[in-house]
N, C-alpha and C. Protein backbone atom coordinates (compact mmCIF):
# COMPACT_ATOMS: atom_id res chain seq x y z
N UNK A 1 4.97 7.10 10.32
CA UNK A 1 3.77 7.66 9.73
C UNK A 1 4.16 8.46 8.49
N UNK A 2 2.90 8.30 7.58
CA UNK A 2 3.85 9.01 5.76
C UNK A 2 2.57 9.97 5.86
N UNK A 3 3.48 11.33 5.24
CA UNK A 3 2.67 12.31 5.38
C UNK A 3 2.79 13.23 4.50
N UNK A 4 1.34 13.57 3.85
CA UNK A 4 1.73 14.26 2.21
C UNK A 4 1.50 15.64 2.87
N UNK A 5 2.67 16.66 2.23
CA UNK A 5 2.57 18.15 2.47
C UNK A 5 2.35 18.60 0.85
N UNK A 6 1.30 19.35 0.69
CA UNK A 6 1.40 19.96 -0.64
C UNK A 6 0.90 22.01 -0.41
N UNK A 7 2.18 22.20 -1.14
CA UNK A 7 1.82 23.87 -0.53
C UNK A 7 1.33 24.66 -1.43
N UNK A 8 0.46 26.02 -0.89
CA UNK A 8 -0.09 26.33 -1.61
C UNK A 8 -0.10 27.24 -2.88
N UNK A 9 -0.34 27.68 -3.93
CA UNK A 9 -0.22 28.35 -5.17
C UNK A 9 1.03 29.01 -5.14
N UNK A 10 1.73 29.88 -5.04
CA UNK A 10 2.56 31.15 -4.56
C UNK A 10 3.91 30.77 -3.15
N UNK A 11 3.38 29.42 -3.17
CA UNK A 11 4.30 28.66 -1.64
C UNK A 11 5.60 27.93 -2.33
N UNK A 12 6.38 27.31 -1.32
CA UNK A 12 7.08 26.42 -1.13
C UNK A 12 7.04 24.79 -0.95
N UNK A 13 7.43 23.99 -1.46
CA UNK A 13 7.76 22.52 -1.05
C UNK A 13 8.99 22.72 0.12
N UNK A 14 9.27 23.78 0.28
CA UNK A 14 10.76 23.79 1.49
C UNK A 14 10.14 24.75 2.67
N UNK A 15 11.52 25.07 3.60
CA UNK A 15 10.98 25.87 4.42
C UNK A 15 10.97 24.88 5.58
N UNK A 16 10.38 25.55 6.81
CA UNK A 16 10.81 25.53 8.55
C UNK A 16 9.35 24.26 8.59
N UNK A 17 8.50 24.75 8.17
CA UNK A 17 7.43 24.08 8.02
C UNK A 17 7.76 22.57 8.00
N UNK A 18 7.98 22.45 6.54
CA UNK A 18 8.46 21.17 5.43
C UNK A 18 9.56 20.69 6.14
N UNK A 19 10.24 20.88 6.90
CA UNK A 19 11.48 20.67 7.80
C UNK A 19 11.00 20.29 9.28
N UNK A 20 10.53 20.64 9.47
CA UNK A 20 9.66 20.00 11.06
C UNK A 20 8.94 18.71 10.67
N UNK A 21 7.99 18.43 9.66
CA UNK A 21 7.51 17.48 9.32
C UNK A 21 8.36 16.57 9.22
N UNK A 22 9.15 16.76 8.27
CA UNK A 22 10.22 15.88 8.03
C UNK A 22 11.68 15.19 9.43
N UNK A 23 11.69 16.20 10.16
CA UNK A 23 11.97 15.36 11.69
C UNK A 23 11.27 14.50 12.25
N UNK A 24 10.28 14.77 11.66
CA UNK A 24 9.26 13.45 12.49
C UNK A 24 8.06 12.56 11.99
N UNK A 25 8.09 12.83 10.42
CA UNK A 25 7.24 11.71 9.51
C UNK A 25 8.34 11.89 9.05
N UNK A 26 7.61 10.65 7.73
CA UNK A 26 8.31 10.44 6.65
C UNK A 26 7.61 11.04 5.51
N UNK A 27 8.21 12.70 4.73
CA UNK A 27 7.11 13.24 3.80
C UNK A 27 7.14 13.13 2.82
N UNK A 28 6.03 13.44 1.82
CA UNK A 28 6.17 13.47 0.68
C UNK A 28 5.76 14.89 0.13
N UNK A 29 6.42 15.80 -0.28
CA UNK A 29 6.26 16.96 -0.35
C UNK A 29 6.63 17.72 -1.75
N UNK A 30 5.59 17.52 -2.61
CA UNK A 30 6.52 17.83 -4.47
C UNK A 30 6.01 19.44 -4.45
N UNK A 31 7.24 19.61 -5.66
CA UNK A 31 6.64 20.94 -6.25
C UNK A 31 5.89 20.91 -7.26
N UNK A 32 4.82 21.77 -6.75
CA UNK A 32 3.49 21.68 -7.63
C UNK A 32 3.08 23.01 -8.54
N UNK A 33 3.23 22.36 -9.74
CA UNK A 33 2.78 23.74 -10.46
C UNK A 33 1.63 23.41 -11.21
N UNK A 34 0.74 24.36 -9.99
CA UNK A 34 -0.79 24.38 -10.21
C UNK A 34 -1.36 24.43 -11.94
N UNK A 35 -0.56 25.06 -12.42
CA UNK A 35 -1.10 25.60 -13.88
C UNK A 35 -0.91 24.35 -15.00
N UNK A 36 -0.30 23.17 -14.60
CA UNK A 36 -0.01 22.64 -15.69
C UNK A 36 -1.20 21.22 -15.38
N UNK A 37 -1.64 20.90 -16.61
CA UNK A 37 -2.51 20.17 -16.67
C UNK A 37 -2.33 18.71 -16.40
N UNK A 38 -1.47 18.07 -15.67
CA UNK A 38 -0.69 16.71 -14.86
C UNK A 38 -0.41 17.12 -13.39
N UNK A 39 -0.66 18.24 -13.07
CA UNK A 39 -0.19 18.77 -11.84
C UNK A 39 -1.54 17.73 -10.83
N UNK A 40 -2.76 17.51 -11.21
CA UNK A 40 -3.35 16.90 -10.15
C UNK A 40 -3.14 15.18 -10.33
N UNK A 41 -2.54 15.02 -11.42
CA UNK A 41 -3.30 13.64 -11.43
C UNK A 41 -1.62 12.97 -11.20
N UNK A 42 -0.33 13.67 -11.11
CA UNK A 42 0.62 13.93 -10.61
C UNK A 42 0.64 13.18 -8.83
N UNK A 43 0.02 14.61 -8.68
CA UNK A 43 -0.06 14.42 -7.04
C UNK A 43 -0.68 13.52 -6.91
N UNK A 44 -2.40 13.17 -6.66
CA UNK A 44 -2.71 12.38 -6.41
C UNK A 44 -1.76 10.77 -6.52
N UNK A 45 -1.06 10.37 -7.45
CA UNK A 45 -0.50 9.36 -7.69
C UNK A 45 0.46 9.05 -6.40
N UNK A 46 1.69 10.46 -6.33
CA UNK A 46 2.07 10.61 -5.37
C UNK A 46 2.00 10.59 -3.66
N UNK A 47 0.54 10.97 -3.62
CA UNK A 47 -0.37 10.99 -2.14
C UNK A 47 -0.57 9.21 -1.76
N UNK A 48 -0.34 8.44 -2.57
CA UNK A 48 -1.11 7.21 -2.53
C UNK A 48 -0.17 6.37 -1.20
N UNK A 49 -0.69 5.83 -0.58
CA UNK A 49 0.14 5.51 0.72
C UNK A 49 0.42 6.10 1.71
N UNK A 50 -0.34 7.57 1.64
CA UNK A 50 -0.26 8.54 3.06
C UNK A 50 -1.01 8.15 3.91
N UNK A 51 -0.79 8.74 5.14
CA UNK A 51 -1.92 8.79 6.39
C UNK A 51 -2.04 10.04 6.53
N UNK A 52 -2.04 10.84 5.88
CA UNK A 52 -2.58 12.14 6.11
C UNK A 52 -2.09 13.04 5.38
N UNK A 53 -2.74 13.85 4.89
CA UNK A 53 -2.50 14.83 3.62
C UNK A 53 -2.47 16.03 4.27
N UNK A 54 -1.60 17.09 4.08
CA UNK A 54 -1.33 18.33 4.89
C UNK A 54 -1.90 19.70 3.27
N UNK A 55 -2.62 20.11 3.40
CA UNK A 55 -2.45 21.37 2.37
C UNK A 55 -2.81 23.00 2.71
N UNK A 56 -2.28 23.70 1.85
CA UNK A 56 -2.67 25.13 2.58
C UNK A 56 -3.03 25.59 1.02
N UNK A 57 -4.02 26.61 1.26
CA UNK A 57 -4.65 27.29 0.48
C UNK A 57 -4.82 26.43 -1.26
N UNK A 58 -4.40 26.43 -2.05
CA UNK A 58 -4.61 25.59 -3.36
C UNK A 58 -4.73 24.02 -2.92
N UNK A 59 -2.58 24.33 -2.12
CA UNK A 59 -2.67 22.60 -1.75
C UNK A 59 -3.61 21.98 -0.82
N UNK A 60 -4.25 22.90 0.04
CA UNK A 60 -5.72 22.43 0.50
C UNK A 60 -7.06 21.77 -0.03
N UNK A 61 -6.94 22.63 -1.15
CA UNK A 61 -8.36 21.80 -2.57
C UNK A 61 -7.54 20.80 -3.15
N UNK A 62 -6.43 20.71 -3.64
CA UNK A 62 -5.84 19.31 -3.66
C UNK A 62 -5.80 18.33 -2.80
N UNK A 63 -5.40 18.44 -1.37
CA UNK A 63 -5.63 17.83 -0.46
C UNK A 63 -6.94 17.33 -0.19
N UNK A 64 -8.04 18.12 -0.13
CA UNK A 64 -9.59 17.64 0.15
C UNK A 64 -9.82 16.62 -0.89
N UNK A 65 -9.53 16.98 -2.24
CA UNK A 65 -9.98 16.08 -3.45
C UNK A 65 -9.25 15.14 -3.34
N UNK A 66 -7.91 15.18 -2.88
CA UNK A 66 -6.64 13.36 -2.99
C UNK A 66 -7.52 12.37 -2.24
N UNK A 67 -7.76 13.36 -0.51
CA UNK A 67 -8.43 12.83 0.41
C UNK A 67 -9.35 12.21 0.54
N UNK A 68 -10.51 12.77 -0.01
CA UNK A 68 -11.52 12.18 -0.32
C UNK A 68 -11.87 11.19 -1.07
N UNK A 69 -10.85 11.31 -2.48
CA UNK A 69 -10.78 10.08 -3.56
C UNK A 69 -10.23 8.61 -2.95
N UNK A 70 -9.09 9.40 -2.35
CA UNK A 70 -8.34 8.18 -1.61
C UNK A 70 -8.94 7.90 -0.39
N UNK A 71 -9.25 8.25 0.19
CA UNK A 71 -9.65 7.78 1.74
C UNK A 71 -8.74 8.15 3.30
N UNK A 72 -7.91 9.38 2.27
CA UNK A 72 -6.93 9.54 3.73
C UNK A 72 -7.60 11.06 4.40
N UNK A 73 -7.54 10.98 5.50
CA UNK A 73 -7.38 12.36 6.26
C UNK A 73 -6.75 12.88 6.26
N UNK A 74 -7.36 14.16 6.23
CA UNK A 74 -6.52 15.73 5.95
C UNK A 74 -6.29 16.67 6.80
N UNK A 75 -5.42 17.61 6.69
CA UNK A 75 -5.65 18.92 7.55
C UNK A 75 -5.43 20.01 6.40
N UNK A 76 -6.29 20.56 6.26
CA UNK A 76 -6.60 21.50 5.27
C UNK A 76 -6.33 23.08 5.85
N UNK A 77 -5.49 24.25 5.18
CA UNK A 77 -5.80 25.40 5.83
C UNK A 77 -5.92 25.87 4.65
N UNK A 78 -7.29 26.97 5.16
CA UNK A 78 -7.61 28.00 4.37
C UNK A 78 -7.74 27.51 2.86
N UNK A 79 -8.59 26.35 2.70
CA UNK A 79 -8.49 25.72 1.36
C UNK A 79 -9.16 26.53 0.36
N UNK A 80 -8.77 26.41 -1.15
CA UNK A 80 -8.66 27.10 -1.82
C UNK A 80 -10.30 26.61 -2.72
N UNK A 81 -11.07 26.18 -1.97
CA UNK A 81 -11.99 25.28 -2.56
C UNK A 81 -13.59 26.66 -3.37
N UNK A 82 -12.96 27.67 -2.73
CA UNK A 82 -13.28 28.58 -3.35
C UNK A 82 -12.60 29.59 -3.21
N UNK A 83 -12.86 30.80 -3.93
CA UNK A 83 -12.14 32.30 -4.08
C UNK A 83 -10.67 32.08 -4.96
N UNK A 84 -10.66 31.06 -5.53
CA UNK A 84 -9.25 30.30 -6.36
C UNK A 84 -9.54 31.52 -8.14
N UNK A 85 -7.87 32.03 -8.01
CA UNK A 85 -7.27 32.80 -8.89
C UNK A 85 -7.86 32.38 -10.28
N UNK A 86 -7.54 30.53 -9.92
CA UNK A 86 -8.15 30.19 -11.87
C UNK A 86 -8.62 28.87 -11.04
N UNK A 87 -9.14 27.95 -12.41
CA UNK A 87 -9.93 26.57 -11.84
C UNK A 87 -8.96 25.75 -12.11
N UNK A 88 -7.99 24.77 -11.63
CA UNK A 88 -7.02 24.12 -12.41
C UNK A 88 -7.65 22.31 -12.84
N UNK A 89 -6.82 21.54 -13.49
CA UNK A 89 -7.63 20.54 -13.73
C UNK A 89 -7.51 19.94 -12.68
N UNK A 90 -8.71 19.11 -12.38
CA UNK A 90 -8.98 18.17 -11.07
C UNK A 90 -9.73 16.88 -12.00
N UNK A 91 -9.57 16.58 -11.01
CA UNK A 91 -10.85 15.29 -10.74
C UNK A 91 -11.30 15.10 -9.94
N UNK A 92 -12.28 15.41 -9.34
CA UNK A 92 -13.53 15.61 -8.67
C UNK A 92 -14.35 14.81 -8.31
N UNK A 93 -14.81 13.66 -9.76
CA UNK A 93 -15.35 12.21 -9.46
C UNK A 93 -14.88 11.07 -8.62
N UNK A 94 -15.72 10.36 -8.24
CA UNK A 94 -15.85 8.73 -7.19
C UNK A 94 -14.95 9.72 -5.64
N UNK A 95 -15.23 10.57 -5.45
CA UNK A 95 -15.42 10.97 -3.82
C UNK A 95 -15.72 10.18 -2.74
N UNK A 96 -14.81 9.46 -2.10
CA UNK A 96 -15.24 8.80 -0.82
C UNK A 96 -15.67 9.10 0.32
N UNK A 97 -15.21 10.59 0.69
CA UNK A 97 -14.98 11.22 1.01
C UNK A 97 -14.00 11.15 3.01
N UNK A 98 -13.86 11.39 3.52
CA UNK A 98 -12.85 11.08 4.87
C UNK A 98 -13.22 12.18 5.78
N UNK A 99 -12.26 11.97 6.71
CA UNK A 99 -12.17 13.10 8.37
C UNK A 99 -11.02 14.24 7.42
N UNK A 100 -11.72 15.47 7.32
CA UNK A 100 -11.17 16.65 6.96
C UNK A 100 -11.15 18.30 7.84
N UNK A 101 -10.06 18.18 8.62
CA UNK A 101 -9.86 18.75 9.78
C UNK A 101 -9.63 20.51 9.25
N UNK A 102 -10.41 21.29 9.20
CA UNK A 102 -9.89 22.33 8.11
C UNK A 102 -9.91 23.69 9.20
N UNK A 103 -8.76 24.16 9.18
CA UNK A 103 -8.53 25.43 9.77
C UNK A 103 -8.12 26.69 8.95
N UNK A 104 -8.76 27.88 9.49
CA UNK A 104 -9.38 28.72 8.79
C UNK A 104 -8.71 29.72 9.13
N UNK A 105 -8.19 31.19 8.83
CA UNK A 105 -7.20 32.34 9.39
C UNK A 105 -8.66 33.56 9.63
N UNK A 106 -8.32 33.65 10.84
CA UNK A 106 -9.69 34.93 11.13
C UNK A 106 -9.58 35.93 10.27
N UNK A 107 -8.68 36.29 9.87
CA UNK A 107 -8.03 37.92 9.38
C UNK A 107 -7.81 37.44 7.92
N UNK A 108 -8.11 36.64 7.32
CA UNK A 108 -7.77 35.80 6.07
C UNK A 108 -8.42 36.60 5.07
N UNK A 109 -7.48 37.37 4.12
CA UNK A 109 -8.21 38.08 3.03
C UNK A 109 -8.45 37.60 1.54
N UNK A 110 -7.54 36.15 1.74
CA UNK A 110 -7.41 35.71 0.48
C UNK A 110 -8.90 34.29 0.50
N UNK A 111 -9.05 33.63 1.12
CA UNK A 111 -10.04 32.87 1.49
C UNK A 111 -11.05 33.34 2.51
N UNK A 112 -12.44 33.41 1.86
CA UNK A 112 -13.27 33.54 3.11
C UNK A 112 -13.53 32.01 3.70
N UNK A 113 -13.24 32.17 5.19
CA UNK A 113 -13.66 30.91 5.67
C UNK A 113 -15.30 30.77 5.97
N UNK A 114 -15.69 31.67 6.04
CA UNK A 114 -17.68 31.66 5.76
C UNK A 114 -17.69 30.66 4.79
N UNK A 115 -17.22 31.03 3.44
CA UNK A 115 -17.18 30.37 2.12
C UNK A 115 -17.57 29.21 1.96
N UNK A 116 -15.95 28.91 2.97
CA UNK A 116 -15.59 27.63 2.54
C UNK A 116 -16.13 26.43 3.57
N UNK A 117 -16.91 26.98 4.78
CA UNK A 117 -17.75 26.33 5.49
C UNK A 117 -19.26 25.82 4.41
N UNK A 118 -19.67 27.12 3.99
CA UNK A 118 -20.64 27.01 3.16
C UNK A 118 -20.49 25.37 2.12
N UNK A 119 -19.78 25.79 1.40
CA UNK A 119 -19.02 25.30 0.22
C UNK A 119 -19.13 23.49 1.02
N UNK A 120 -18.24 23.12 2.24
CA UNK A 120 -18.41 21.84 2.47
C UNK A 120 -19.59 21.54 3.34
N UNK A 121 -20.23 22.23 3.63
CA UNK A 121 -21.83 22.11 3.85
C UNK A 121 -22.68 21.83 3.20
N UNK A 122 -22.58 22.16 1.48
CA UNK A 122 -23.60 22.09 0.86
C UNK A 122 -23.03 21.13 -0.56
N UNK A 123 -21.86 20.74 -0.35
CA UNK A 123 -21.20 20.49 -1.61
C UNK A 123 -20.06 18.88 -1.27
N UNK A 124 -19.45 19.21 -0.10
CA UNK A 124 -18.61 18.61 0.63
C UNK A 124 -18.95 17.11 0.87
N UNK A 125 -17.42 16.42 0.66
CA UNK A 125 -17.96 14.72 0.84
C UNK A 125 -16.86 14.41 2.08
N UNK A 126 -17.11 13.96 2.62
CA UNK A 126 -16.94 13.56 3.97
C UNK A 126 -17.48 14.48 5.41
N UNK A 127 -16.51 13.96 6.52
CA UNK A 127 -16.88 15.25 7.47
C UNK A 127 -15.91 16.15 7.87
N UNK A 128 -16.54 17.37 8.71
CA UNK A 128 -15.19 18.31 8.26
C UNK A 128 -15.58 19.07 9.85
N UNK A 129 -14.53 18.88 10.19
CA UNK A 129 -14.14 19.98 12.06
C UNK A 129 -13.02 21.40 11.37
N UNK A 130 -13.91 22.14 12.02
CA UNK A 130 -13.53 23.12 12.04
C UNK A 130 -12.72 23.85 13.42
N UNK A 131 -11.48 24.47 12.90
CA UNK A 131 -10.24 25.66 13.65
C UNK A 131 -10.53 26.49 13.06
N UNK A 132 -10.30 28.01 14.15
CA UNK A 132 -9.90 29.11 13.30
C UNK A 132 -8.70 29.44 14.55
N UNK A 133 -8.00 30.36 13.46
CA UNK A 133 -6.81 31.15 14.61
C UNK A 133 -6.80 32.21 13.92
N UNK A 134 -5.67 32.66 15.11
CA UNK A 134 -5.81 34.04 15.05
C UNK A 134 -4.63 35.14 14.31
N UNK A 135 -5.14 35.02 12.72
CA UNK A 135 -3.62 34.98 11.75
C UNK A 135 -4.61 35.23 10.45
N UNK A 136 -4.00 35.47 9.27
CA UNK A 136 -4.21 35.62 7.85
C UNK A 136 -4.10 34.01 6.98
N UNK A 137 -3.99 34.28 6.05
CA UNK A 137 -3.82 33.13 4.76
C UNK A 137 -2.63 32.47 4.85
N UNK A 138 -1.70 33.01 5.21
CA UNK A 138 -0.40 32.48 5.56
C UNK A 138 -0.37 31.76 6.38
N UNK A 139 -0.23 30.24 6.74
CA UNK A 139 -0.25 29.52 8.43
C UNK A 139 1.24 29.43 9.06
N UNK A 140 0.27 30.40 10.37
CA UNK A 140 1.91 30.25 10.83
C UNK A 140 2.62 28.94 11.45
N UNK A 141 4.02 28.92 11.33
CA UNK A 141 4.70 27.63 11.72
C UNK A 141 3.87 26.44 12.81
N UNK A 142 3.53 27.35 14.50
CA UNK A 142 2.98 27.07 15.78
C UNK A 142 1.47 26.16 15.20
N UNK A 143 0.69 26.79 14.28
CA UNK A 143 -0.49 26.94 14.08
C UNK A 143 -0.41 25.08 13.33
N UNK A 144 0.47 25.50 12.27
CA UNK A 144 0.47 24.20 11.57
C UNK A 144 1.17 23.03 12.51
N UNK A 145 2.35 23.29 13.03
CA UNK A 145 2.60 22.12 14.32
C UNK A 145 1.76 21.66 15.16
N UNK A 146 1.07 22.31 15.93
CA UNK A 146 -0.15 21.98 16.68
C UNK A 146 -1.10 21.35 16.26
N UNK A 147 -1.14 21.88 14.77
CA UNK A 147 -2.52 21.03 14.12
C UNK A 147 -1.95 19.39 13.70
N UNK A 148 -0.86 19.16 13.12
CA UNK A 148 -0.42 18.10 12.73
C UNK A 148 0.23 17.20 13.89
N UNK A 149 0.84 17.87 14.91
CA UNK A 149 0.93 16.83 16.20
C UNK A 149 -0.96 16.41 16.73
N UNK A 150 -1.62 17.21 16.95
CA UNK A 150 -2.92 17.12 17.40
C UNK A 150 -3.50 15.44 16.57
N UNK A 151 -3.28 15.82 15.23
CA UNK A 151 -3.95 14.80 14.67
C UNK A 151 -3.22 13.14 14.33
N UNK A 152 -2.00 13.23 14.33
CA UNK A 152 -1.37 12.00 14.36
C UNK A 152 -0.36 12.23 15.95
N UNK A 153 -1.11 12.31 16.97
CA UNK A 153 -1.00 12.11 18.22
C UNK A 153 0.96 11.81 18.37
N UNK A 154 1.17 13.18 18.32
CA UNK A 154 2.90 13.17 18.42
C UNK A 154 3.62 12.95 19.18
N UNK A 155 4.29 11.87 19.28
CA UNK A 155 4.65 11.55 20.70
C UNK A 155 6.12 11.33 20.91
N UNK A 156 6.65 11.00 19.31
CA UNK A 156 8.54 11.10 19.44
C UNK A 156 8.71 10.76 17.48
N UNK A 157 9.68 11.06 17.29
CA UNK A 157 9.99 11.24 16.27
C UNK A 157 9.86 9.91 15.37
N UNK A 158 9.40 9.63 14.08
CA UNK A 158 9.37 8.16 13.46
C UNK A 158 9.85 8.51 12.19
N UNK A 159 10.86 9.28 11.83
CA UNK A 159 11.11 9.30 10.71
C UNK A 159 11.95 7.84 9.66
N UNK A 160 11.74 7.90 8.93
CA UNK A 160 11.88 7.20 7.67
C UNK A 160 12.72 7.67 6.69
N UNK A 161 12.98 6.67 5.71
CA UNK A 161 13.75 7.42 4.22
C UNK A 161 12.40 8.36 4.14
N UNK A 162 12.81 8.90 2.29
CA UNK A 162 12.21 9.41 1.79
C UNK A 162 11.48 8.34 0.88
N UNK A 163 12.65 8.02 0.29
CA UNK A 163 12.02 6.26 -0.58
C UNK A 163 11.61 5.57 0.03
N UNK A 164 11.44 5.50 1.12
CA UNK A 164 10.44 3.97 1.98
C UNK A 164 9.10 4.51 1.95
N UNK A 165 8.80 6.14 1.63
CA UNK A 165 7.28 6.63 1.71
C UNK A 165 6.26 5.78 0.32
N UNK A 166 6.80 5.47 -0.49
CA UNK A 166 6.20 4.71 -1.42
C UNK A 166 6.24 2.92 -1.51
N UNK A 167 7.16 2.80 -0.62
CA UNK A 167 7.89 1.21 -0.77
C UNK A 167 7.20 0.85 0.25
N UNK A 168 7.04 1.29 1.55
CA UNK A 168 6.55 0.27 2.57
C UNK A 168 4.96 0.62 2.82
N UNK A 169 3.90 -0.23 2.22
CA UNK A 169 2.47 -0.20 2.20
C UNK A 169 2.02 -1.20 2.97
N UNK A 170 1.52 -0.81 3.90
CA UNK A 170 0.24 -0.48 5.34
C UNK A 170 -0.13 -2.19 4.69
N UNK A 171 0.03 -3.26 5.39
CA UNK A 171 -1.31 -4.42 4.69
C UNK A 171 -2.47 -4.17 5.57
N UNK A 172 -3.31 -4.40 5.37
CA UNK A 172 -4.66 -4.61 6.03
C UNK A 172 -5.31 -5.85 5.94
């Protein structure tokens, strides 16, 4: 299973996180610098061939928008789809939209999750299940394992190269 991690504003592409995934998908996980104007259309290119897009806070509104354009499911935390520092460039248009699993930090001072319920209620293209736990903006390690075994039903390790995440495409 290929699985895009993109982290959020102020985050890491590395880490315990990015290292658990990687025992048991095959990821694709770049460093993203939000501010530069190729940074979305970058990723997205990159995302193409996932089964599931992982993002936290920025990389969350990246994630919803790859997701939706592309057609893959997400697990979104604490997405950045509002209360965001600056607006960075996106693309926004031909929304397909998908299953967008978005978990929210109760104690979260940097994202309101009210917001961002609002926000894919009234704005939002696909459908969207809602988590909250019991934590801030930061997701902790447990929080994000649980959510990503939960959704690609984890059952033993399938890792891959890193280069086969682009080389070997799904026929249908």
């Amino acid at each position: 299973m290929k699985i895009a991690y993109l982290h959020g504003l102020e985050s890491s592409n590395t880490g315990r996180k990015v290292e658990w995934l990687k025992e048991n998908f095959d990821v694709y996980a770049p460093k993203i610098n939000y501010k530069s104007d190729k940074a979305f259309a970058e990723t997205l290119k990159g995302c193409k061939g996932a089964d599931l897009i992982v993002g936290s806070s920025m990389g969350g509104y990246f994630a919803y928008l790859i997701g939706s354009k592309l057609g893959i499911k997400t697990v979104l935390f604490n997405p950045a789809v509002v209360d965001r520092p600056f607006d960075p460039v996106v693309d926004d248009s031909k929304l397909k939209g998908k299953n967008h699993n978005v978990y929210l930090g109760k104690q979260d001072k940097t994202v309101n999750g009210q917001d961002v319920m609002r926000y894919f209620g009234h704005d939002g293209s696909g459908s969207f299940y809602y988590t909250e736990y019991n934590d801030g903006h930061r997701v902790p390690y447990d929080v994000l394992v649980d959510a990503v075994s939960d959704i690609m039903n984890l059952r033993e390790s399938n890792v891959q190269s890193f280069n086969a995440f682009h080389t070997n495409k799904k026929t249908q």
